[in-house]
C-alpha atoms as a PDB file:
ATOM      1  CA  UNK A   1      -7.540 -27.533  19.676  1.00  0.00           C
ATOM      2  CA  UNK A   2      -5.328 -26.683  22.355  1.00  0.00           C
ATOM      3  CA  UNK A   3      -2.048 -29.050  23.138  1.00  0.00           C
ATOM      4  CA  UNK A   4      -3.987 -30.098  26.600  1.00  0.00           C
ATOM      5  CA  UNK A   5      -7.205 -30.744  25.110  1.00  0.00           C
ATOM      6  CA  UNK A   6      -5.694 -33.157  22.627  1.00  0.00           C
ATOM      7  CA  UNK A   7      -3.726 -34.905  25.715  1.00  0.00           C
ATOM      8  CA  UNK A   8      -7.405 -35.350  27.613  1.00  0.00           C
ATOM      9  CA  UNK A   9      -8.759 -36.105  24.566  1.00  0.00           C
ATOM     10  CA  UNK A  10      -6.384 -39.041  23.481  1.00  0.00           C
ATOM     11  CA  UNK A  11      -6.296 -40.614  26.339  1.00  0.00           C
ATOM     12  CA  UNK A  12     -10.011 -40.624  26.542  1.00  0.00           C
ATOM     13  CA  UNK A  13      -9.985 -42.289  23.392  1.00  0.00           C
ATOM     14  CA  UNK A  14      -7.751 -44.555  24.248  1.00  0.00           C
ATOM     15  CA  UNK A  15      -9.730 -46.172  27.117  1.00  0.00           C
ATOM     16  CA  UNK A  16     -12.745 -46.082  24.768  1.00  0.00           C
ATOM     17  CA  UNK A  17     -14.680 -43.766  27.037  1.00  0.00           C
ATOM     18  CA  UNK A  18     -17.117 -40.950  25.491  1.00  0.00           C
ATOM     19  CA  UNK A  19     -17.866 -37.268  26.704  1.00  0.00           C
ATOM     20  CA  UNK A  20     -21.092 -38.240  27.682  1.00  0.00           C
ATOM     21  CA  UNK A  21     -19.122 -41.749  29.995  1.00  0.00           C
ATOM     22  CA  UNK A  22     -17.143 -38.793  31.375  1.00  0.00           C
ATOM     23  CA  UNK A  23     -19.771 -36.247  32.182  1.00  0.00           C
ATOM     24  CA  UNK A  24     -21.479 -39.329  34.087  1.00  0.00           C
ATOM     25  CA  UNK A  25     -18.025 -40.436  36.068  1.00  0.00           C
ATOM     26  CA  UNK A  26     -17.141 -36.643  36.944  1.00  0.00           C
ATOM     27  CA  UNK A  27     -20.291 -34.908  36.601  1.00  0.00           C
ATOM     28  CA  UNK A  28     -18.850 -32.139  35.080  1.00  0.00           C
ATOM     29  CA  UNK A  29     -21.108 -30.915  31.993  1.00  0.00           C
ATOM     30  CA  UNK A  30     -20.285 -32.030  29.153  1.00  0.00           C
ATOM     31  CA  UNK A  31     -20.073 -28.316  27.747  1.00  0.00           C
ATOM     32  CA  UNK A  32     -17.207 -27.781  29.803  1.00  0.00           C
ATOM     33  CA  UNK A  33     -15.581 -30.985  28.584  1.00  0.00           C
ATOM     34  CA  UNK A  34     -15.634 -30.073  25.189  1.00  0.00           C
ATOM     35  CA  UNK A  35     -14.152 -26.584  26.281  1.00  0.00           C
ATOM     36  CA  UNK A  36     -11.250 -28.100  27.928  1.00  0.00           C
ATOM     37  CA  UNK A  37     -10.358 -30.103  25.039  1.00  0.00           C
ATOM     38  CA  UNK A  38     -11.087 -27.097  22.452  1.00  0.00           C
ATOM     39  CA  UNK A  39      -9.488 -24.833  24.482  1.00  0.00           C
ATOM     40  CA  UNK A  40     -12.086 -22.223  25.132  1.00  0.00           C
ATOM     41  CA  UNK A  41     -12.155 -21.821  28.632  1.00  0.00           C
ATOM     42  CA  UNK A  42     -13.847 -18.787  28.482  1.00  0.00           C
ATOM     43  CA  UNK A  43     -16.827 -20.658  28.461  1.00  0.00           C
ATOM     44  CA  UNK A  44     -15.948 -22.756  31.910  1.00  0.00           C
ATOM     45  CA  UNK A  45     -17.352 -20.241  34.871  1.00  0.00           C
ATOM     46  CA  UNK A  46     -14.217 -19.352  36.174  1.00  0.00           C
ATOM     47  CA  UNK A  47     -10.464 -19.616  36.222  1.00  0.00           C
ATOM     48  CA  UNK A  48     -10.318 -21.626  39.552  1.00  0.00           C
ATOM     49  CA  UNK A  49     -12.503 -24.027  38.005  1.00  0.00           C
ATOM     50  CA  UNK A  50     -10.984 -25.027  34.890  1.00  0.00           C
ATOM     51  CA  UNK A  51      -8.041 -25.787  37.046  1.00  0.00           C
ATOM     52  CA  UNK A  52     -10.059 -28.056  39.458  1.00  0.00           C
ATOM     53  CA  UNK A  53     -12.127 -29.446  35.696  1.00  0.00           C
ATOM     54  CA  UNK A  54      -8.833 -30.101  34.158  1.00  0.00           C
ATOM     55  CA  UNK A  55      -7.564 -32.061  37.202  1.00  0.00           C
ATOM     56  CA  UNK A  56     -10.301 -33.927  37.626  1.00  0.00           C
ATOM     57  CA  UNK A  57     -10.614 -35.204  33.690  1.00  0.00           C
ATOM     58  CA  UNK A  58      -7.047 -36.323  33.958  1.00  0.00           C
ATOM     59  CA  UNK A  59      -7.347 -38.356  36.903  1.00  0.00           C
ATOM     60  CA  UNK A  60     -10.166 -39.882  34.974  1.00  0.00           C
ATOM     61  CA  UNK A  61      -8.789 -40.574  32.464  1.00  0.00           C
ATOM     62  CA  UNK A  62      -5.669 -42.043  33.959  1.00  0.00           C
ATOM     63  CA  UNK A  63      -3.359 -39.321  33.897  1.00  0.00           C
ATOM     64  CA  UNK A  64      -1.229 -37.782  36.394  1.00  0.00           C
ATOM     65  CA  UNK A  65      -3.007 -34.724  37.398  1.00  0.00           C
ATOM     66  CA  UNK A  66      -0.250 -32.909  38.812  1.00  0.00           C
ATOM     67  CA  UNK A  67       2.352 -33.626  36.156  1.00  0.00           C
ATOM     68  CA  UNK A  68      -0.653 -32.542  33.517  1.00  0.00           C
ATOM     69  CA  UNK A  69      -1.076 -28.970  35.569  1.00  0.00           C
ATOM     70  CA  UNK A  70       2.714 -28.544  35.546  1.00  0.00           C
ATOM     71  CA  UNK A  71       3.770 -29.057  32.110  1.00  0.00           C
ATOM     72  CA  UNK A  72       0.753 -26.763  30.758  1.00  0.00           C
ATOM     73  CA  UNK A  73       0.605 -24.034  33.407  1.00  0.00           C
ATOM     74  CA  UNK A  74       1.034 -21.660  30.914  1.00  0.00           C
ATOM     75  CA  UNK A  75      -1.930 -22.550  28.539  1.00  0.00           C
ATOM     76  CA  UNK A  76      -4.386 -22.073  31.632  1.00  0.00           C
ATOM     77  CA  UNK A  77      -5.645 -18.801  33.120  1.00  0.00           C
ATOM     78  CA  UNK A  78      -4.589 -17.799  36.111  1.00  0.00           C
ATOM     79  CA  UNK A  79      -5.977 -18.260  39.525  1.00  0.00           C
ATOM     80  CA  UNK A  80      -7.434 -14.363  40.820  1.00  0.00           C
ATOM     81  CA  UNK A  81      -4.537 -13.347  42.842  1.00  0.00           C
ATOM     82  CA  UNK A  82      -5.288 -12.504  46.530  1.00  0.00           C
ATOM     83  CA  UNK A  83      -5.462  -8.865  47.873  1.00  0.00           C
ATOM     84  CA  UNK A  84      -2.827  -8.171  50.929  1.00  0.00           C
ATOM     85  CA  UNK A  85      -4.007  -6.482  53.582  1.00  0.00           C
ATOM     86  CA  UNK A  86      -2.624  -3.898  56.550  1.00  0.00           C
ATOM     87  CA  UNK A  87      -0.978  -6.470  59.220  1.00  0.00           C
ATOM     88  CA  UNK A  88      -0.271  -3.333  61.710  1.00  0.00           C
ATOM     89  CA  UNK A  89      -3.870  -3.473  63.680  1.00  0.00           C
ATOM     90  CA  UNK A  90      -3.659  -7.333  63.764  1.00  0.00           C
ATOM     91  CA  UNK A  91      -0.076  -7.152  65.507  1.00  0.00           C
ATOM     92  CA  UNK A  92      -1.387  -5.110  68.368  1.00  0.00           C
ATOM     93  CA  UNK A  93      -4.447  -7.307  68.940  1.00  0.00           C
ATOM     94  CA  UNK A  94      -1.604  -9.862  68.888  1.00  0.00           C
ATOM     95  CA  UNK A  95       0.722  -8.254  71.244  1.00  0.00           C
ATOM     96  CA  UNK A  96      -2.549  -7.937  73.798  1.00  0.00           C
ATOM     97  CA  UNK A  97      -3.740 -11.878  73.201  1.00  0.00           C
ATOM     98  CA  UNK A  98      -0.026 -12.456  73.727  1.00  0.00           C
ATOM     99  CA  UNK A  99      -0.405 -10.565  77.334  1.00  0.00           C
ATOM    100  CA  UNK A 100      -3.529 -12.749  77.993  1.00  0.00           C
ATOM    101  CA  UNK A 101      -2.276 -15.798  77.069  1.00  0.00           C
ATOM    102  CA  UNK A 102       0.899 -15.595  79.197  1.00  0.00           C
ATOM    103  CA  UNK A 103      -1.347 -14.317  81.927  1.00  0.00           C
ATOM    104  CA  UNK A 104      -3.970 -17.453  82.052  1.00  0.00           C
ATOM    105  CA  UNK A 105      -0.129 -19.984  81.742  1.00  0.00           C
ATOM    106  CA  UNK A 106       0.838 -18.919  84.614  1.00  0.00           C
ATOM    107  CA  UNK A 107      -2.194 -19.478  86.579  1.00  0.00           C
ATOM    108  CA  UNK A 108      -2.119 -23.264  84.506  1.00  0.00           C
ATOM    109  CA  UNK A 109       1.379 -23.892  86.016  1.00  0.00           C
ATOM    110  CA  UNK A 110       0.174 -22.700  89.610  1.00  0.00           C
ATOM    111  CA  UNK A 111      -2.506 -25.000  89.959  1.00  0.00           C
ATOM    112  CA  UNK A 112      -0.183 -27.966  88.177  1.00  0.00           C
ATOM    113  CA  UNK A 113       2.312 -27.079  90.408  1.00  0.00           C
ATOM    114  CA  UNK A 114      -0.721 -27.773  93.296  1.00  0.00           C
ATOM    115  CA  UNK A 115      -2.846 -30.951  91.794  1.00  0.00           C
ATOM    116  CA  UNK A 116       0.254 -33.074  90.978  1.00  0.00           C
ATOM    117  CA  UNK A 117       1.228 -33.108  94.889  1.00  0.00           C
ATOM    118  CA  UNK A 118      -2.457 -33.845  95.504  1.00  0.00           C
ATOM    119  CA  UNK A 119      -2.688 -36.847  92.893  1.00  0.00           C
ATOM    120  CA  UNK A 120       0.058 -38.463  94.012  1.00  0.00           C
ATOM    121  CA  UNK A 121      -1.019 -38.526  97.928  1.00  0.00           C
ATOM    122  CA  UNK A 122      -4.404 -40.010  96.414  1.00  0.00           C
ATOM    123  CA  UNK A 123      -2.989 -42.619  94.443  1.00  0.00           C
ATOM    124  CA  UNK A 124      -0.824 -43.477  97.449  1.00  0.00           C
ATOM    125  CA  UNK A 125      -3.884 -43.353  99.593  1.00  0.00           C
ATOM    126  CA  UNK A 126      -5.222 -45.921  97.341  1.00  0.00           C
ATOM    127  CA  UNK A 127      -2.373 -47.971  97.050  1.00  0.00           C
ATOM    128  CA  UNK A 128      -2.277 -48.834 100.554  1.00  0.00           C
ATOM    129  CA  UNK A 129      -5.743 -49.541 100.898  1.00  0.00           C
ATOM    130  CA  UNK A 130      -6.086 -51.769  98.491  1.00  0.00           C
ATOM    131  CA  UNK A 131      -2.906 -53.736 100.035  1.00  0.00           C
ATOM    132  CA  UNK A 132      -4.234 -53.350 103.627  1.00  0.00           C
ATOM    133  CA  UNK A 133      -8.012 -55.374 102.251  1.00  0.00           C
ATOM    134  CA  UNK A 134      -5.953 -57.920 100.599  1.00  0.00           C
ATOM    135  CA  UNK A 135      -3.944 -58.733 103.857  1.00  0.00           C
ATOM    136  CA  UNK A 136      -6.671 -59.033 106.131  1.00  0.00           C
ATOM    137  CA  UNK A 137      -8.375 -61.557 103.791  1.00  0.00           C
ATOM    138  CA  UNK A 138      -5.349 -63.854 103.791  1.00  0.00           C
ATOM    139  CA  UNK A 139      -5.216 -63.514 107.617  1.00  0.00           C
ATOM    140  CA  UNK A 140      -8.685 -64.033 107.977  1.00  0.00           C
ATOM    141  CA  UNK A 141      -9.841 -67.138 105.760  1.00  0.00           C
ATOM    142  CA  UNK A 142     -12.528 -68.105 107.738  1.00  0.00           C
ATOM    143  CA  UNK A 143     -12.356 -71.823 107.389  1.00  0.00           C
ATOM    144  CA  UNK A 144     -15.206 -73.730 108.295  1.00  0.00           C
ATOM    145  CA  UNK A 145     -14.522 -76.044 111.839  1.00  0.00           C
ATOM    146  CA  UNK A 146     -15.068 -79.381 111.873  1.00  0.00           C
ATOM    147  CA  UNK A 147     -16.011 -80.605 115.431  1.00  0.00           C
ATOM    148  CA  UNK A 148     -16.338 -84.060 113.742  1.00  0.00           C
ATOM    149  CA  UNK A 149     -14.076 -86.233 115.745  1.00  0.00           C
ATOM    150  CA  UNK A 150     -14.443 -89.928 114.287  1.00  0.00           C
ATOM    151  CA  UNK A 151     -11.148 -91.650 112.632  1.00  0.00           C
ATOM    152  CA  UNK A 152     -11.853 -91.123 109.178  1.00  0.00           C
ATOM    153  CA  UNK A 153     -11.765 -93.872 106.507  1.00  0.00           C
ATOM    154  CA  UNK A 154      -8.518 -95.647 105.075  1.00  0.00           C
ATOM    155  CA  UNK A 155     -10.059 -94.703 101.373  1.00  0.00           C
ATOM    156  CA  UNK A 156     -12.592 -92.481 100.577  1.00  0.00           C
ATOM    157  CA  UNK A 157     -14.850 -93.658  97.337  1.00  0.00           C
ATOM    158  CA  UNK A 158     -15.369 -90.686  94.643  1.00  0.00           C
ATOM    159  CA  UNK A 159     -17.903 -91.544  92.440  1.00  0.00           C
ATOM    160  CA  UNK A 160     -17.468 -89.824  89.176  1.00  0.00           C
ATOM    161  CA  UNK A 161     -19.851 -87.634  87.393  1.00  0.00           C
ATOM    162  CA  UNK A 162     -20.949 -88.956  83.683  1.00  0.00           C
ATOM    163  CA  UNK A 163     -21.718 -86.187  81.509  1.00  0.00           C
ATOM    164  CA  UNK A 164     -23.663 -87.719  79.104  1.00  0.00           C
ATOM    165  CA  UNK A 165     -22.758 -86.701  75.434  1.00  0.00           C
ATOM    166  CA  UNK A 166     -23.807 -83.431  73.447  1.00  0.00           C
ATOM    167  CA  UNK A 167     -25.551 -83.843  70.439  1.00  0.00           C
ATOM    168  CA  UNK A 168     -24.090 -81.815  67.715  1.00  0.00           C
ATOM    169  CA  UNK A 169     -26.176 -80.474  65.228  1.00  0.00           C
ATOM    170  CA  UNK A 170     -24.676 -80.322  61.619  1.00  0.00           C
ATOM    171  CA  UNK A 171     -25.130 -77.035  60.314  1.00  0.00           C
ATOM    172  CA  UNK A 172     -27.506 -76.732  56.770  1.00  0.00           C
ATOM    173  CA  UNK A 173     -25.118 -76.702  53.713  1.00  0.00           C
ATOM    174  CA  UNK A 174     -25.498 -73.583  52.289  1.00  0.00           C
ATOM    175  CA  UNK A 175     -27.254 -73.578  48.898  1.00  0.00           C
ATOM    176  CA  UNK A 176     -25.546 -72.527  45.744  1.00  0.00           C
ATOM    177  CA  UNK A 177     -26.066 -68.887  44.489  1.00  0.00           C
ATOM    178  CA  UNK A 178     -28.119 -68.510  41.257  1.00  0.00           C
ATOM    179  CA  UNK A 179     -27.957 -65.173  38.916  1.00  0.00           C
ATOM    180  CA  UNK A 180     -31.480 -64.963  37.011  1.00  0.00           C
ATOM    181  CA  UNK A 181     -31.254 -62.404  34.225  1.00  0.00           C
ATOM    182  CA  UNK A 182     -34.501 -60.519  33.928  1.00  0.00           C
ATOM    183  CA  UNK A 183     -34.583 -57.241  32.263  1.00  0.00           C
ATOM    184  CA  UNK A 184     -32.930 -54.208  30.437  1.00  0.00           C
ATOM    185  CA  UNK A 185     -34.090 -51.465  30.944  1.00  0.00           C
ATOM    186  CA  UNK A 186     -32.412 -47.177  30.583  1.00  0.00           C
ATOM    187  CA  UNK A 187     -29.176 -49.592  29.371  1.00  0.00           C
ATOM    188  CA  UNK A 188     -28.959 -51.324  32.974  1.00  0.00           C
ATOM    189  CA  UNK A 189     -29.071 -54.774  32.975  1.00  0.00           C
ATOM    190  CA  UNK A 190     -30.729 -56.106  36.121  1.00  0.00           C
ATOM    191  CA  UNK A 191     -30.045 -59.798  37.725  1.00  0.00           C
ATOM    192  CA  UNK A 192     -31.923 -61.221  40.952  1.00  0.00           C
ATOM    193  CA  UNK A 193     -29.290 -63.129  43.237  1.00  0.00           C
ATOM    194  CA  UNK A 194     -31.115 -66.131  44.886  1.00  0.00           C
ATOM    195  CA  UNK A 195     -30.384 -67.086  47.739  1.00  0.00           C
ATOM    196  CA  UNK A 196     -31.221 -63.277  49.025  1.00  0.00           C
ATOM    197  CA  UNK A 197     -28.559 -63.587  51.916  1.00  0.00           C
ATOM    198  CA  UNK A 198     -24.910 -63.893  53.468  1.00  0.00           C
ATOM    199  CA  UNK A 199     -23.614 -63.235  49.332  1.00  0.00           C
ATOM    200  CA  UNK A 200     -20.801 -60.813  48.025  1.00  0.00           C
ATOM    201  CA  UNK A 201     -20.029 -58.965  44.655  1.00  0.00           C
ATOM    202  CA  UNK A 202     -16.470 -59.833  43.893  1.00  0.00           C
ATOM    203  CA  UNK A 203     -15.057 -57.801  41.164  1.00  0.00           C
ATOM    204  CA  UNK A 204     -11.817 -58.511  39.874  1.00  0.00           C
ATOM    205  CA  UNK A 205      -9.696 -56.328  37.555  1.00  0.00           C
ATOM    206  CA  UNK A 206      -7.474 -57.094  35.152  1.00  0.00           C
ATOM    207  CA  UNK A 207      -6.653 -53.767  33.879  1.00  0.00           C
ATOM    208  CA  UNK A 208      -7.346 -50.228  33.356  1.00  0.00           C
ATOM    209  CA  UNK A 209     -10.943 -49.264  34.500  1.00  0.00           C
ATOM    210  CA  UNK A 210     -13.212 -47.329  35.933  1.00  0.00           C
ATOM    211  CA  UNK A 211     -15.809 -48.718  38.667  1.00  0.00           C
ATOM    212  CA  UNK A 212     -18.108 -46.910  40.397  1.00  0.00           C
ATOM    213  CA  UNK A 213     -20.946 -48.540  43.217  1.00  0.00           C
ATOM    214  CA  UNK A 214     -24.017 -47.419  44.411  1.00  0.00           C
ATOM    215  CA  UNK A 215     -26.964 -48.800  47.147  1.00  0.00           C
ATOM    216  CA  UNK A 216     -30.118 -49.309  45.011  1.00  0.00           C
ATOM    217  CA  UNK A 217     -30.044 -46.972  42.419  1.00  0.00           C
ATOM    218  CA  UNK A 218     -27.656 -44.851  40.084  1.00  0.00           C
ATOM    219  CA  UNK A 219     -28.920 -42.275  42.202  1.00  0.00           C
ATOM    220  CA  UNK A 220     -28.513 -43.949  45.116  1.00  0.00           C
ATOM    221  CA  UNK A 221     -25.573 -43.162  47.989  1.00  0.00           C
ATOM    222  CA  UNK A 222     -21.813 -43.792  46.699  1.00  0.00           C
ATOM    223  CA  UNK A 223     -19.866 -46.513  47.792  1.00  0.00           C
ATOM    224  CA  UNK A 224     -16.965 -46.818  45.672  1.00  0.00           C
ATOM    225  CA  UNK A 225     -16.047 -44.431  42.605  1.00  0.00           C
ATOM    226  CA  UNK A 226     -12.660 -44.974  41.247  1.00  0.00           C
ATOM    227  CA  UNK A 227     -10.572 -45.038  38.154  1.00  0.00           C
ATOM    228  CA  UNK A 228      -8.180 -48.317  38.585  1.00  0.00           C
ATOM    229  CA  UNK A 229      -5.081 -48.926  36.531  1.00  0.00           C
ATOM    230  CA  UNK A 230      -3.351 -52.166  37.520  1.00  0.00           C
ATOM    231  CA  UNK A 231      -4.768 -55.378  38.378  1.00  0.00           C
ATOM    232  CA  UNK A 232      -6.937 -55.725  42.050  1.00  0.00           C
ATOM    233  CA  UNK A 233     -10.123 -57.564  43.520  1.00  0.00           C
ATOM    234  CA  UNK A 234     -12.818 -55.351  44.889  1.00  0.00           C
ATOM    235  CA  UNK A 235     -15.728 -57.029  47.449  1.00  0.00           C
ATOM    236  CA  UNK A 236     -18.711 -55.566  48.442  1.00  0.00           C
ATOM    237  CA  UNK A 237     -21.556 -56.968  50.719  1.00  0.00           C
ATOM    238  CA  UNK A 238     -25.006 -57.938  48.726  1.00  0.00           C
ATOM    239  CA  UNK A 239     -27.203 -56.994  51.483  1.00  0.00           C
ATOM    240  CA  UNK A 240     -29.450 -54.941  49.538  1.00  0.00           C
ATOM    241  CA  UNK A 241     -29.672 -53.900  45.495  1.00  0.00           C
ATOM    242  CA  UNK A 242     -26.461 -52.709  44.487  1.00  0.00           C
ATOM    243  CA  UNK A 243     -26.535 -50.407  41.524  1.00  0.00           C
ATOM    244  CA  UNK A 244     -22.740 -51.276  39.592  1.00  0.00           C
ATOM    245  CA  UNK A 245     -21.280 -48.749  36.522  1.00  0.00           C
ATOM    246  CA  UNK A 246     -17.956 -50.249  35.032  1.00  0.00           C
ATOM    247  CA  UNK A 247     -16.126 -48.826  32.008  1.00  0.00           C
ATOM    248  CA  UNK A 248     -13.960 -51.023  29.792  1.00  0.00           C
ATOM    249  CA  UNK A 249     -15.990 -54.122  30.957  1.00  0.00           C
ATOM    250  CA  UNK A 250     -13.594 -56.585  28.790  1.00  0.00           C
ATOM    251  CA  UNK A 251     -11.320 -55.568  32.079  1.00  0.00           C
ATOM    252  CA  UNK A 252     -13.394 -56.483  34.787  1.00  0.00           C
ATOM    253  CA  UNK A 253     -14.685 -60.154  35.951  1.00  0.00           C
ATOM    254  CA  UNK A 254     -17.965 -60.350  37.818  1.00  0.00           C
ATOM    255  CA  UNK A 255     -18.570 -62.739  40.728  1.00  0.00           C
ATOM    256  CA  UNK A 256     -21.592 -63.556  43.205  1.00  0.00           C
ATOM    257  CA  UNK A 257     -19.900 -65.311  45.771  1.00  0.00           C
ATOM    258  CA  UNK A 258     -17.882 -68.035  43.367  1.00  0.00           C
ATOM    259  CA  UNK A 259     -20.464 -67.660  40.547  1.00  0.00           C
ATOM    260  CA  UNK A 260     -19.766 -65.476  37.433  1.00  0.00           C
ATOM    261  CA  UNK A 261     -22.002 -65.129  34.445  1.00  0.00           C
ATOM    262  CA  UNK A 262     -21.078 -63.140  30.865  1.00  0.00           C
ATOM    263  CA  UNK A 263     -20.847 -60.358  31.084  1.00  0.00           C
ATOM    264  CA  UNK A 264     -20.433 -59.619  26.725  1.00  0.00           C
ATOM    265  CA  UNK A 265     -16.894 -58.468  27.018  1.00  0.00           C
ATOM    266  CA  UNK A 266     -17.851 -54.996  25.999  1.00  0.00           C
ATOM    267  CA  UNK A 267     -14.852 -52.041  25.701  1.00  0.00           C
ATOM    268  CA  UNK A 268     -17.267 -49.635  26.713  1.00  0.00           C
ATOM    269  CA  UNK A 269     -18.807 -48.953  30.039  1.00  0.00           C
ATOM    270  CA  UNK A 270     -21.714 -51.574  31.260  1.00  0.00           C
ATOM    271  CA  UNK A 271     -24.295 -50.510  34.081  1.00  0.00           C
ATOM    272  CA  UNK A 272     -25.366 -53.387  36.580  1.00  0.00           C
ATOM    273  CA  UNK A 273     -28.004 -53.645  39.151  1.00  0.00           C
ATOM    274  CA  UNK A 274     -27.993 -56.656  41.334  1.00  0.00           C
ATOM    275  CA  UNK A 275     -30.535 -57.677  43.890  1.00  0.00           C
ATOM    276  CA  UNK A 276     -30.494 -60.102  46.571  1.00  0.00           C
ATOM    277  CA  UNK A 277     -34.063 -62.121  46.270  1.00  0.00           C
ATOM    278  CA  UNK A 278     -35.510 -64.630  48.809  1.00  0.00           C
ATOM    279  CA  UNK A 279     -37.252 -67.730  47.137  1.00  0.00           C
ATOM    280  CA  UNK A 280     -40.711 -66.404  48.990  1.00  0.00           C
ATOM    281  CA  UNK A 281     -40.758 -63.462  47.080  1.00  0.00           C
ATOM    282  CA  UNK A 282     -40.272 -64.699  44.221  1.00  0.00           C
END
């Protein structure tokens, strides 16, 4: 075993995670894994990807990718090295766009040099008839006459206008979330969320792991797919069935809305689905 395959592979260890947990998190075969940490990378289909393979297991498995790639350069092929080519025709189609380019700038500044004049007589324009409205309509109130000519009252009486009160309607309480275990099934464990509406999935970490969620399915579209390593809460809108893969569960703390269940407290990795169900349907 090479000295970078037994860094990958410690540190894989030491999160608990399998070949098979990190063929599933990186989709990289797990053929090539076991390459990478034997150190056959003949095997892997080319030198450009055991670079990109090797990155990508560190990450996942917590380790600084770049700092890996650096200290064991030498133990990796290298990347095909690029063929040079004759720069002499491409600096006299150059020289000609050059020609071109200066030739369609200067036309650019003429017309500039013409429109700027023209927008600021326009704006003027506008200016000043805009002012020229606005004066006429304070000269020009047209007030309604009065040709009323009797001695008006000492007092005049207002009555006042009683709006009669508005009748607030107290919104409905909202009723408390319920999880309902019903099945496991492929090693997912699926829970129906009742009420099916207005409810999040609060996940909160508490140390290094790796969470990855999906709409529906664990073949449905990504929505988050990280490896975390210090403490954070993640929310995500229960809408529709939400497919959840966490590894090192005794890390991670489910919630629907305020309402957790157990979740077994398992080092490994622990595959959720959780979907939102209306009292009708069931």
């Amino acid at each position: 075993m090479s000295d970078l395959g037994a860094l990958l592979r410690k540190a894989r260890e030491q999160r608990g995670y399998t070949l098979d947990d990190i063929q599933e998190y990186t989709k990289i075969r797990k053929r090539y894994l076991d390459a990478i940490e034997t150190g056959d990378y003949k095997v892997l289909p080319g030198s450009f990807y055991v670079r990109a393979f090797v990155k990508t297991y560190a990450e996942t498995v917590g380790l600084d990718a770049e700092e890996v790639l650096r200290l064991y350069h030498k133990e990796l092929p290298l990347p095909p090295s690029v063929e040079t080519t004759n720069a002499e025709p491409m600096m006299k189609s150059s020289r000609r766009s050059v020609q071109h380019n200066d030739r369609w700038g200067k036309v650019a500044v003429t017309v500039l040099m013409w429109a700027f004049p023209i927008l600021i007589a326009a704006v003027i324009y506008i200016y000043l008839n805009n002012n020229k409205e606005n004066d006429t309509k304070e000269l020009n109130p047209n007030l309604p006459i009065s040709t009323d000519t009797s001695t008006p009252s000492p007092s005049a009486s207002v009555t006042p206008t009683i709006t009669p009160s508005e009748t607030v309607t107290p919104s409905p309480s909202t009723p408390p979330v319920t999880l309902t275990f019903k099945e496991k099934v492929g090693g997912i464990n699926y829970y129906d969320v009742t009420p099916g509406a207005g409810h999040q999935l609060k996940l909160v970490v508490t140390g290094e792991a790796w969470i990855e969620v999906r709409e529906n399915t664990k073949r449905g579209k990504a929505i988050f797919s990280k490896s975390l390593t210090e403490p954070q809460t993640k929310t995500f809108d229960l809408t529709i069935p939400l497919y959840v893969n966490v590894g090192r569960t005794d890390h991670v703390e489910f919630f629907i809305d305020d309402t957790t269940f157990d979740d077994g407290n398992a080092s490994g990795s622990t595959k959720y689905i959780f979907t939102p169900v209306t009292e009708a349907a069931q």
